[in-house]
Protein backbone atom coordinates (compact mmCIF):
# COMPACT_ATOMS: atom_id res chain seq x y z
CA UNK A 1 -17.52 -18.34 -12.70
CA UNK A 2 -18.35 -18.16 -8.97
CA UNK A 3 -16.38 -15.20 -8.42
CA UNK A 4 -18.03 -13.19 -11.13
CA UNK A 5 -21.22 -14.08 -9.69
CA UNK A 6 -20.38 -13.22 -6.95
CA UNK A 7 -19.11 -9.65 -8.13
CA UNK A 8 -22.41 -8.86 -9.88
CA UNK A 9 -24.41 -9.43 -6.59
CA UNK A 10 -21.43 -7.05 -4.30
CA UNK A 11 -22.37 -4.14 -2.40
CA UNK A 12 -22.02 -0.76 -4.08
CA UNK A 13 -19.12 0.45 -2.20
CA UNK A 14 -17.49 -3.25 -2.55
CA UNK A 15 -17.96 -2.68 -6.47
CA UNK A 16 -16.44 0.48 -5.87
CA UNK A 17 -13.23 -0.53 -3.87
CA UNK A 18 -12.98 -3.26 -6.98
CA UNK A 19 -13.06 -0.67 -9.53
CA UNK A 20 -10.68 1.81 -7.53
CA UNK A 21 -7.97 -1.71 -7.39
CA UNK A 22 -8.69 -1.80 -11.33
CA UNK A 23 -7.91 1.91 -11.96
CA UNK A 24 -4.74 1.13 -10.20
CA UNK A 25 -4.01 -2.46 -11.75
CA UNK A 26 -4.79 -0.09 -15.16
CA UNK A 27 -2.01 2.84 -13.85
CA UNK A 28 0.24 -0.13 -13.28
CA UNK A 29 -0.39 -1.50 -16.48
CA UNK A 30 0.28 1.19 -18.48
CA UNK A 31 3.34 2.82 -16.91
CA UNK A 32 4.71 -1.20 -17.76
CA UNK A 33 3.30 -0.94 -21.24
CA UNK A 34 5.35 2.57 -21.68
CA UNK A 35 8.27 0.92 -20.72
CA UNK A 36 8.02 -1.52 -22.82
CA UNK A 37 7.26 1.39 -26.07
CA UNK A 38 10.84 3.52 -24.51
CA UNK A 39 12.98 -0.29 -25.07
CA UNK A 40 11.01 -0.24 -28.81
CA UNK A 41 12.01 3.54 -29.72
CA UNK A 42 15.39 2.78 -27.89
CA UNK A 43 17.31 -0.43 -28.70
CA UNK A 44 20.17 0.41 -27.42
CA UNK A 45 19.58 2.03 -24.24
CA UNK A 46 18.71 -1.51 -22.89
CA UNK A 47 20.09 -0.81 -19.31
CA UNK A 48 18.17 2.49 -18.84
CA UNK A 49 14.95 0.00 -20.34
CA UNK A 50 15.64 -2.17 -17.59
CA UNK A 51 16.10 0.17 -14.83
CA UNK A 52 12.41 1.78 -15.61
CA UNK A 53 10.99 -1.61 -15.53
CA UNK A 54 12.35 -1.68 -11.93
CA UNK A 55 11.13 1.74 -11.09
CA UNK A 56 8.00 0.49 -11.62
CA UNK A 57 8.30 -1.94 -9.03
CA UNK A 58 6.84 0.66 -6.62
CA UNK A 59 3.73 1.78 -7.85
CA UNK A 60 3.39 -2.48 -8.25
CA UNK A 61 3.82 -3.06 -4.96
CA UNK A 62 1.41 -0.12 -3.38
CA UNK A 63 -1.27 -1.75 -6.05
CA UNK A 64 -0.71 -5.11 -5.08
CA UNK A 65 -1.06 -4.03 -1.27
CA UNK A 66 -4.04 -2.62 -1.87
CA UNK A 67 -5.82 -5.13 -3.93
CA UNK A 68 -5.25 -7.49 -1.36
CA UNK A 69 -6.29 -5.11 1.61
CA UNK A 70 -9.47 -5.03 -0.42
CA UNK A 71 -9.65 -8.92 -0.21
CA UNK A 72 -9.53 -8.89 3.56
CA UNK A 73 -12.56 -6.38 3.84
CA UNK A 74 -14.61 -8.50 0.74
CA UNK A 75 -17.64 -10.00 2.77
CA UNK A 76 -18.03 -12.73 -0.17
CA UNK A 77 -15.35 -14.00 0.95
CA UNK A 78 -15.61 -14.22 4.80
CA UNK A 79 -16.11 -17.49 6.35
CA UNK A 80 -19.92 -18.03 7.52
CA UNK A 81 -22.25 -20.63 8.91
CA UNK A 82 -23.17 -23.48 6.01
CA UNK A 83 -20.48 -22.42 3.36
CA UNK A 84 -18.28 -25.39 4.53
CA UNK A 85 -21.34 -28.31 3.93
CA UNK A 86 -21.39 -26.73 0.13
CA UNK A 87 -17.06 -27.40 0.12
CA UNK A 88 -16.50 -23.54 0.59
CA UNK A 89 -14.48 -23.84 3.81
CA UNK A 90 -11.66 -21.09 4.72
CA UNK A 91 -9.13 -22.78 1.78
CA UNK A 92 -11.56 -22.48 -0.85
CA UNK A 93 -12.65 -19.02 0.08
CA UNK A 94 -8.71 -17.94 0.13
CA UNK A 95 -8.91 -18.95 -3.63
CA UNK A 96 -12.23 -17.90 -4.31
CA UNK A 97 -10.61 -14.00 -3.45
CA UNK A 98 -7.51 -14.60 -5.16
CA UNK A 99 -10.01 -15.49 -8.06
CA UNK A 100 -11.93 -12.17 -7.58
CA UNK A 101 -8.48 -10.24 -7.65
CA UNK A 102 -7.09 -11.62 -10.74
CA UNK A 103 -10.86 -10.83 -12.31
CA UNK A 104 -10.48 -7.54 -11.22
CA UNK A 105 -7.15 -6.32 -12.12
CA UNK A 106 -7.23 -8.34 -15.37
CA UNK A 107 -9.96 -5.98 -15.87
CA UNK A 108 -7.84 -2.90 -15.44
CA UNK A 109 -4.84 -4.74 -17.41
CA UNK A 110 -6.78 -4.82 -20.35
CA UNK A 111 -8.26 -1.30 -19.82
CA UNK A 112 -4.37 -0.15 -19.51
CA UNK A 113 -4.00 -2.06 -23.11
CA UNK A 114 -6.67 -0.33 -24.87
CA UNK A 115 -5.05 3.18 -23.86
CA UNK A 116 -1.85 1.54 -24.75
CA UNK A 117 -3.19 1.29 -28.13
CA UNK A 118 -4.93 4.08 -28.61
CA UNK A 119 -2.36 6.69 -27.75
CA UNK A 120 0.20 4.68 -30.01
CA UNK A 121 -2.24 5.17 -32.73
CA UNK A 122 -3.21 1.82 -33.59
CA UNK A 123 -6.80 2.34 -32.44
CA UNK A 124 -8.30 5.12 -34.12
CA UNK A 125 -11.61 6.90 -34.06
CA UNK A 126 -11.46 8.34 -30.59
CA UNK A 127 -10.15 11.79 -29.64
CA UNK A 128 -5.97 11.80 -28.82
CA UNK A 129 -5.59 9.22 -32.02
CA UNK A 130 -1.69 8.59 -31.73
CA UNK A 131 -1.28 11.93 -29.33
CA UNK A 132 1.99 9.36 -27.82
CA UNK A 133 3.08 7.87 -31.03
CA UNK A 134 6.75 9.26 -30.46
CA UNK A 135 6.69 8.34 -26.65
CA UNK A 136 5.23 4.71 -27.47
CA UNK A 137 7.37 3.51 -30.40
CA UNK A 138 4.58 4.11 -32.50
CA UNK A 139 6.43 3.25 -36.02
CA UNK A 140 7.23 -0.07 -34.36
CA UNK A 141 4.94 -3.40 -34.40
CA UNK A 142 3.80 -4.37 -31.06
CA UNK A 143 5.24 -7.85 -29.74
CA UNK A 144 2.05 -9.61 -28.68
CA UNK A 145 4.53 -11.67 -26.40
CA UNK A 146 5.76 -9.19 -24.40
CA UNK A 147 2.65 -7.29 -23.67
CA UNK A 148 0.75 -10.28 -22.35
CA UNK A 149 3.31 -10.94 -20.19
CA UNK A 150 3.69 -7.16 -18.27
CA UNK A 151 -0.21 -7.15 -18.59
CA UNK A 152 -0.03 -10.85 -16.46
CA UNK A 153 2.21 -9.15 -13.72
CA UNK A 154 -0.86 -7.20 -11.89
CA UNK A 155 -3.51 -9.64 -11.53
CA UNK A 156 -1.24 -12.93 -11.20
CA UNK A 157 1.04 -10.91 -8.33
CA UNK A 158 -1.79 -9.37 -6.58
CA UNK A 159 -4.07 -12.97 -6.46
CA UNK A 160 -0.73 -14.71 -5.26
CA UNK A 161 -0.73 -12.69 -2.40
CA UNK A 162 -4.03 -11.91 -1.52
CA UNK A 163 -4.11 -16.41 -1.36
CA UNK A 164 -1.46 -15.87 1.16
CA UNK A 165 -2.77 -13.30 3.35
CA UNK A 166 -6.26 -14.93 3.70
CA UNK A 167 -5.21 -18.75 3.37
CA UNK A 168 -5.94 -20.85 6.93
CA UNK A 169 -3.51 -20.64 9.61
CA UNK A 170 -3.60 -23.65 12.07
CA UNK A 171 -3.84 -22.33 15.28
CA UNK A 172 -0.81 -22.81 17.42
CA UNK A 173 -0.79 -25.75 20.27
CA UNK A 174 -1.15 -23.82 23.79
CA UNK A 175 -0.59 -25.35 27.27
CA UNK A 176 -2.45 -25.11 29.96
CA UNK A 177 -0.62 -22.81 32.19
CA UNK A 178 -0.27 -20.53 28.88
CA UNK A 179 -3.94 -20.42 28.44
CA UNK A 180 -4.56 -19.36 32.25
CA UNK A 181 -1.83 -17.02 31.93
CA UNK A 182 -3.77 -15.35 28.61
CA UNK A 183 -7.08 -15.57 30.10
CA UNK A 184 -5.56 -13.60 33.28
CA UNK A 185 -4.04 -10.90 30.83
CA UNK A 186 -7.53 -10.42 29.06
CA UNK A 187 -9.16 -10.61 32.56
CA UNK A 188 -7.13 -7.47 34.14
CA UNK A 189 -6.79 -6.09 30.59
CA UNK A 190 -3.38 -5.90 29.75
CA UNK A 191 -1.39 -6.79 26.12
CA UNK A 192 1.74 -8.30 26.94
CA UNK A 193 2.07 -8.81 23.12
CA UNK A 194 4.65 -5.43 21.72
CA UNK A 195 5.03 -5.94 18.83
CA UNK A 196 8.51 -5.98 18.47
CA UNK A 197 9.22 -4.11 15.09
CA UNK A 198 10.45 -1.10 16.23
CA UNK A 199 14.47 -1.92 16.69
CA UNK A 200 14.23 -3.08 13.11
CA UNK A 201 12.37 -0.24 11.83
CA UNK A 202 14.80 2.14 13.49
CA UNK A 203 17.75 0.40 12.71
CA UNK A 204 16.72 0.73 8.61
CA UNK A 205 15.83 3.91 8.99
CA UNK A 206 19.16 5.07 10.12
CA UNK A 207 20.93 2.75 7.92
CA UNK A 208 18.59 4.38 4.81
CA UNK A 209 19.57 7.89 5.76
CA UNK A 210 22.70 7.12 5.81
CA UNK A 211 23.13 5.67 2.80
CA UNK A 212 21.38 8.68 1.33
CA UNK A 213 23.71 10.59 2.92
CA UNK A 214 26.90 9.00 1.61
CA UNK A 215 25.00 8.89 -1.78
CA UNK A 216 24.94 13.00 -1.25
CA UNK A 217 28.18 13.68 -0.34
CA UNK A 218 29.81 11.14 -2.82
CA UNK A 219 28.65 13.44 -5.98
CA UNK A 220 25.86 10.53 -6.55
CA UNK A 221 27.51 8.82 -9.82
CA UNK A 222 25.28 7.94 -12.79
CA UNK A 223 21.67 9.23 -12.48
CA UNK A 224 19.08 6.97 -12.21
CA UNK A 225 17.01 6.85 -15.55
CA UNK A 226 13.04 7.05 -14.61
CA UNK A 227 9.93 7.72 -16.36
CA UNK A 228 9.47 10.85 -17.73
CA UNK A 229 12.71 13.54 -16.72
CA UNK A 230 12.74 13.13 -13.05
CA UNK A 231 16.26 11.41 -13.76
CA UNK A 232 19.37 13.10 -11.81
CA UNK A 233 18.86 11.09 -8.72
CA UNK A 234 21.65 8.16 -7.74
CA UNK A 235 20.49 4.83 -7.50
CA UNK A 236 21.84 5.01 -3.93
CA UNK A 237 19.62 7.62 -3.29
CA UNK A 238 17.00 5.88 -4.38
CA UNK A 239 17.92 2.41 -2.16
CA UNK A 240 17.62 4.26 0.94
CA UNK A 241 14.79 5.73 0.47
CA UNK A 242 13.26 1.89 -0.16
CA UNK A 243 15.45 0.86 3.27
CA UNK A 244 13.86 4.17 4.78
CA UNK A 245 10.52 3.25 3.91
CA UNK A 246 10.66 -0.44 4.94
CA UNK A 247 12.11 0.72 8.40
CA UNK A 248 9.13 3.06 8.63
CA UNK A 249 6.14 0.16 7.59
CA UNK A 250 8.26 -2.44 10.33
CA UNK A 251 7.99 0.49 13.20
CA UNK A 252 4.38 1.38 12.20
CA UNK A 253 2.59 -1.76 14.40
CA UNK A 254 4.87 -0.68 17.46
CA UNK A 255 4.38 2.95 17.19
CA UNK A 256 0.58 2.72 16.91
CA UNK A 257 0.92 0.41 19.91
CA UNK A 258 2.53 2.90 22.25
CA UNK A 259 0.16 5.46 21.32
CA UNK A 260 -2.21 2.93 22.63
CA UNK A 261 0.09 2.30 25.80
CA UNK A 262 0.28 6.67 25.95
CA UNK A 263 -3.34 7.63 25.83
CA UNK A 264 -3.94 5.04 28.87
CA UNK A 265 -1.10 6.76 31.62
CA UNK A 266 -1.92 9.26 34.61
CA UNK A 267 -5.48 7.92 35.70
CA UNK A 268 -7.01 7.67 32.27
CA UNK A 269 -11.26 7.83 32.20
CA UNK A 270 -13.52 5.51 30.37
CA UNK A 271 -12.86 7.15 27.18
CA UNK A 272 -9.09 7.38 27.03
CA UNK A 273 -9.40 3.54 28.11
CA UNK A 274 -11.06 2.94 25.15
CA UNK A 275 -8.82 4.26 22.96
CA UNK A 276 -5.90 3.44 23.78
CA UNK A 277 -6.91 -0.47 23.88
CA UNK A 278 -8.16 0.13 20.43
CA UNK A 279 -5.14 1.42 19.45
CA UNK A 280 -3.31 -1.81 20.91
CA UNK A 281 -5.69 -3.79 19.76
CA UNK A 282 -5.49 -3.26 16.18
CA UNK A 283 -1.84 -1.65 16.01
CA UNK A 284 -0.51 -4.94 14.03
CA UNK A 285 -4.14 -4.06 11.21
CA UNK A 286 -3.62 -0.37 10.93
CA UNK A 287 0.50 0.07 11.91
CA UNK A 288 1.78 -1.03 8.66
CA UNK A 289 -0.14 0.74 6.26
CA UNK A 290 0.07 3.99 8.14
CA UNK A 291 3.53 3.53 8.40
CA UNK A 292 3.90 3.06 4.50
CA UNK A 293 1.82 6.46 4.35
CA UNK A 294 4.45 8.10 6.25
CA UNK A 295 7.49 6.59 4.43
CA UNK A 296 5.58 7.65 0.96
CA UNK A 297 4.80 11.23 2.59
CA UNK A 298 8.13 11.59 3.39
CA UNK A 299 9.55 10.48 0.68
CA UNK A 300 6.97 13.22 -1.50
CA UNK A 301 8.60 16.03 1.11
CA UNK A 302 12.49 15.23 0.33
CA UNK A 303 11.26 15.53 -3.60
CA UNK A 304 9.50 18.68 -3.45
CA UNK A 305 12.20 20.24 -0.59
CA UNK A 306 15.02 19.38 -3.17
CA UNK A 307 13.62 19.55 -6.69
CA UNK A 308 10.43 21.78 -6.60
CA UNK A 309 12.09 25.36 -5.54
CA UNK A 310 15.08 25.03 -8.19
CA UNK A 311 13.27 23.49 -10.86
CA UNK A 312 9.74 23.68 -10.62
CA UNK A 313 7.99 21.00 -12.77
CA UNK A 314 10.49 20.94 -15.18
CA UNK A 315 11.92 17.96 -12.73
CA UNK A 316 8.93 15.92 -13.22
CA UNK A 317 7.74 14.17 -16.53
CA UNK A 318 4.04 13.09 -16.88
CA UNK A 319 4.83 9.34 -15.95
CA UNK A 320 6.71 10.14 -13.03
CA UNK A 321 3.81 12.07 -11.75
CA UNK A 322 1.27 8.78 -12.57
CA UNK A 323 3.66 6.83 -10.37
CA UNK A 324 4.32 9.41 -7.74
CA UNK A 325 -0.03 9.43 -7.91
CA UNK A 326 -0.36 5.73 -7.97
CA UNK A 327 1.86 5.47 -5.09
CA UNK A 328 0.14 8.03 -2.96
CA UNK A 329 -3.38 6.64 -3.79
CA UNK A 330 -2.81 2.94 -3.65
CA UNK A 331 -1.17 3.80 0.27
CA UNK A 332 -3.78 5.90 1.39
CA UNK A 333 -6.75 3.99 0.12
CA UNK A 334 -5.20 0.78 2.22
CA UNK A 335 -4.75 2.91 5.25
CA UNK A 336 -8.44 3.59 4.79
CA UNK A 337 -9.31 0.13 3.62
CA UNK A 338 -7.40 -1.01 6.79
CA UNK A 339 -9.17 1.43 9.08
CA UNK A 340 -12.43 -0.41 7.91
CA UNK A 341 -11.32 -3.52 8.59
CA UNK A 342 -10.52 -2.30 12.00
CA UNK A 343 -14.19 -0.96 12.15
CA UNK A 344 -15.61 -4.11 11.29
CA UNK A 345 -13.61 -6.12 13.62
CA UNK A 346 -14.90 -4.26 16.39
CA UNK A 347 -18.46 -4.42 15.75
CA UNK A 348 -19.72 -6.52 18.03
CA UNK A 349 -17.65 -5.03 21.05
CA UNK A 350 -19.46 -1.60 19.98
CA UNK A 351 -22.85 -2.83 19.61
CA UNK A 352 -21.88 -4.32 23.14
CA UNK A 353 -21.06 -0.97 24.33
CA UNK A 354 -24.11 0.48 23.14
CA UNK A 355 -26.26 -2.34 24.54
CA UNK A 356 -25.04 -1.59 27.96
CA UNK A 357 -25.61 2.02 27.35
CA UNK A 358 -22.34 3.53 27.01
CA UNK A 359 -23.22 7.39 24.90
CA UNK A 360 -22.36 7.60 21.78
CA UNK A 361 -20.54 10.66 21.58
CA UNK A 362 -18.18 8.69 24.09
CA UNK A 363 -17.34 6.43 21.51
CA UNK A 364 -17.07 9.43 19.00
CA UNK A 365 -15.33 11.26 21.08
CA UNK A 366 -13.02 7.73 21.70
CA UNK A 367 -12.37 7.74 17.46
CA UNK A 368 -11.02 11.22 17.65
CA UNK A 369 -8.84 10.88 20.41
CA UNK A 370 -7.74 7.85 18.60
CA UNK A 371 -7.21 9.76 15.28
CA UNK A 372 -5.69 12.45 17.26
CA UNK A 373 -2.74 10.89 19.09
CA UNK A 374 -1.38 9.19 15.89
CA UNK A 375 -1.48 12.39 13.90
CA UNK A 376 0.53 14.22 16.98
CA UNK A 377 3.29 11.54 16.73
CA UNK A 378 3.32 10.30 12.59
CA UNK A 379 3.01 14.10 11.00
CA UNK A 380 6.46 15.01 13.14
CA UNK A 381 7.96 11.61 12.14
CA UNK A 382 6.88 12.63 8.74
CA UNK A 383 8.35 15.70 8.34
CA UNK A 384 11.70 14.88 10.15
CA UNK A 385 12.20 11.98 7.61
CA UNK A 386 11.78 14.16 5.12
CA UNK A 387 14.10 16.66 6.03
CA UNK A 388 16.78 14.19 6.95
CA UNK A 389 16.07 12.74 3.43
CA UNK A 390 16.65 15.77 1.75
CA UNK A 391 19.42 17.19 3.89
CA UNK A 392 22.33 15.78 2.46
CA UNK A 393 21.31 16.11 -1.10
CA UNK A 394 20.97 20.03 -0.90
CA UNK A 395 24.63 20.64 -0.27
C-alpha cells in the first residue's frame, strides 16, 4: 500500500520511466505468453517449445536490468533525514523498491494478458478480434496455470534483483594506514582503483568469436528454432554471441576508465581534468550498461551484415523483431537511466563548481568531451565485433 502511494505522488518523468519498465515487463510478457500458444498449437514439437522459452531469456534479462536501473534513480526510495525514526531505514527502503517494481511490471504482465487474449480471440469487441488465433492456439483452452506462472516471471525476477542491488552493504573495516593512504590518493587526485574487468572481458570475447567461428566453419548443425522465422542460426552461434556480449558488459567499467585515464595525458587544462575524473569516477555506474549497448549493437550489425542483403525481411518474423526491439530499448534506456544516475551523483560537486565560479560552458563543454571520447573508442569496438561476428558465418 505504501508503494502505491507512493507512485501516485512520483514525479512526471519518474511515472514515466515506470510506465516505459511496464511497456517492457508487457513485451516480455507477451513474447512468453506466445510461447506458451506455439507449445498449445504444437504438442509435439516440445523441444523447439522449450528452446523459444529460452530465447526469451534475453529480452528478460535487458527488462529486468532496466527495471532495476530505474530503482536506483527512484527518489522515493533514497535514504533521507527522519525516514529511519518512522522504521524506513536503508533495508526497508530496498523492499519498499522491490515493492514498487513488482507493482509496476505486474502492471505490464497483466496488460501483456489482455493482448494475449484479445488477439487469440477470447476477448471480443475491440478491433483485431482473433487477428492471431492460428499463431496463439486459438482452438485450444487456455491453462490458467501456466499463464500465471510466465506472467509471475517479470515482476517477481525484476523485484528480486532490484532488493539486491539497493539492499545495505556494511561498509568494509579499514586501518589506519589504509585510510591515510586513501585520503592521500583523494588529496593529489589520483584513482588507484582499475577496475580490473578488462582481462575477463577480453578473454570472453575471444573465446565467443571463436566459438562462432568454429560454429561457422562446422556447417552449424540443427538450427536454432526462434520466434517468428529468424531460425537457421546454430545454437553455437548463438552461445557466443551471449559469451561475446558478457565479455563486452565485464570490459565496459575498465574501458570507460581509461578513457578517463586518456583525456587527462600531455598537460591536460581544467576542462579535460574534469572529464576525465568524471569518466573514472563513474566508469563502474555507466561501463556496464554501455558496454551491453555495444555487445547488443554488435550483435544487430552481424544480423543485418549476414541476413539482411540475401534475404531481406523474409529472415525476420514479427516476434523476433519485438525481441530484437525490446532488447535494443530496454539497453539503451539503462544506459540513459545510468547516465542520470551519474548526473545526480554529481550534483553537489557541480553546484560546487558553480559556487566557486567555474563557467558553465566549461562544464558543457566538459559533458561533450566526455560524450566524445567514449563514442571515438565504443563505435570502432562496435563495428569490429560485428564484423568478426559475422565473418565466419558468410563463408
Amino acid at each position: 500500500m505504501l508503494a502505491l502511494r507512493l507512485t501516485r505522488g512520483t514525479h512526471p518523468l519518474v511515472l514515466a520511466r515506470r510506465l516505459l519498465v511496464a511497456a517492457a515487463s508487457a513485451g516480455v510478457g507477451f513474447l512468453l505468453l506466445c510461447t506458451l500458444g506455439h507449445a498449445l498449437g504444437h504438442p509435439e514439437q516440445a523441444p523447439a517449445s522449450t528452446l523459444r522459452l529460452l530465447w526469451c531469456v534475453l529480452p528478460l534479462a535487458a527488462t529486468v536490468q532496466f527495471a532495476v536501473a530505474v530503482a536506483r534513480t527512484d527518489p522515493s526510495t533514497r535514504p533521507r533525514p527522519g525516514l529511519s525514526a518512522i522504521g524506513l531505514g536503508p533495508a526497508r527502503l530496498a523492499l519498499l523498491a522491490a515493492a514498487s517494481t513488482a507493482v509496476t511490471c505486474a502492471l505490464g504482465s497483466a496488460v501483456a494478458l489482455l493482448l494475449y487474449l484479445h488477439l487469440r480471440g477470447d476477448l471480443t469487441g475491440l478491433p483485431f478480434d482473433g487477428a492471431a488465433a492460428g499463431l496463439l492456439a486459438g482452438d485450444q483452452p487456455v491453462p490458467l496455470a501456466a499463464v500465471l506462472t510466465l506472467l509471475a516471471v517479470v515482476p517477481v525476477t525484476a523485484a528480486a534483483a532490484a532488493a539486491l542491488a539497493l539492499r545495505p552493504r556494511p561498509a568494509p573495516p579499514v586501518s589506519s594506514e589504509a585510510s591515510e593512504a586513501s585520503e592521500a590518493s583523494e588529496a593529489s587526485g589520483e584513482d588507484e582503483t582499475m577496475p580490473s574487468g578488462l582481462p575477463w572481458g577480453v578473454a570472453l570475447i575471444a573465446i565467443g568469436l571463436a566459438v562462432e567461428t568454429y560454429a561457422g566453419r562446422g556447417g552449424g548443425g540443427d538450427g536454432l528454432p526462434l520466434p517468428g522465422r529468424f531460425d537457421g542460426s546454430p545454437a553455437a552461434v548463438l552461445a557466443g554471441w551471449v559469451l561475446t556480449a558478457i565479455g563486452l558488459a565485464t570490459a565496459g567499467p575498465a574501458l570507460v576508465h581509461g578513457c578517463g585515464r586518456l583525456l587527462q595525458t600531455a598537460r591536460p587544462g581544467a576542462v579535460r581534468l574534469l572529464a576525465g575524473r568524471v569518466l573514472m569516477t563513474e566508469s563502474r555506474r555507466v561501463g556496464r550498461p554501455l558496454g551491453v549497448v555495444c555487445a547488443v549493437l554488435s550483435g544487430l550489425l552481424a544480423a543485418a551484415s549476414l541476413y539482411g542483403s540475401d534475404t531481406g525481411s523474409d529472415a525476420f518474423g514479427p516476434l523476433t523483431g519485438l525481441g530484437a526491439t525490446l532488447i535494443l530499448a530496454c539497453t539503451c534506456a539503462t544506459l540513459l537511466t545510468a547516465a542520470l544516475e551519474s548526473r545526480q551523483g554529481r550534483a553537489a560537486v557541480t553546484e560546487a563548481l558553480l559556487d566557486a565560479s567555474a563557467p558553465p560552458t566549461a562544464l558543457r563543454t566538459a559533458a561533450l568531451l566526455r560524450a566524445g571520447v567514449l563514442l571515438a573508442v565504443f563505435l570502432p569496438l562496435t563495428w569490429a565485433v560485428g564484423e568478426l561476428a559475422a565473418l565466419p558465418l558468410k563463408g
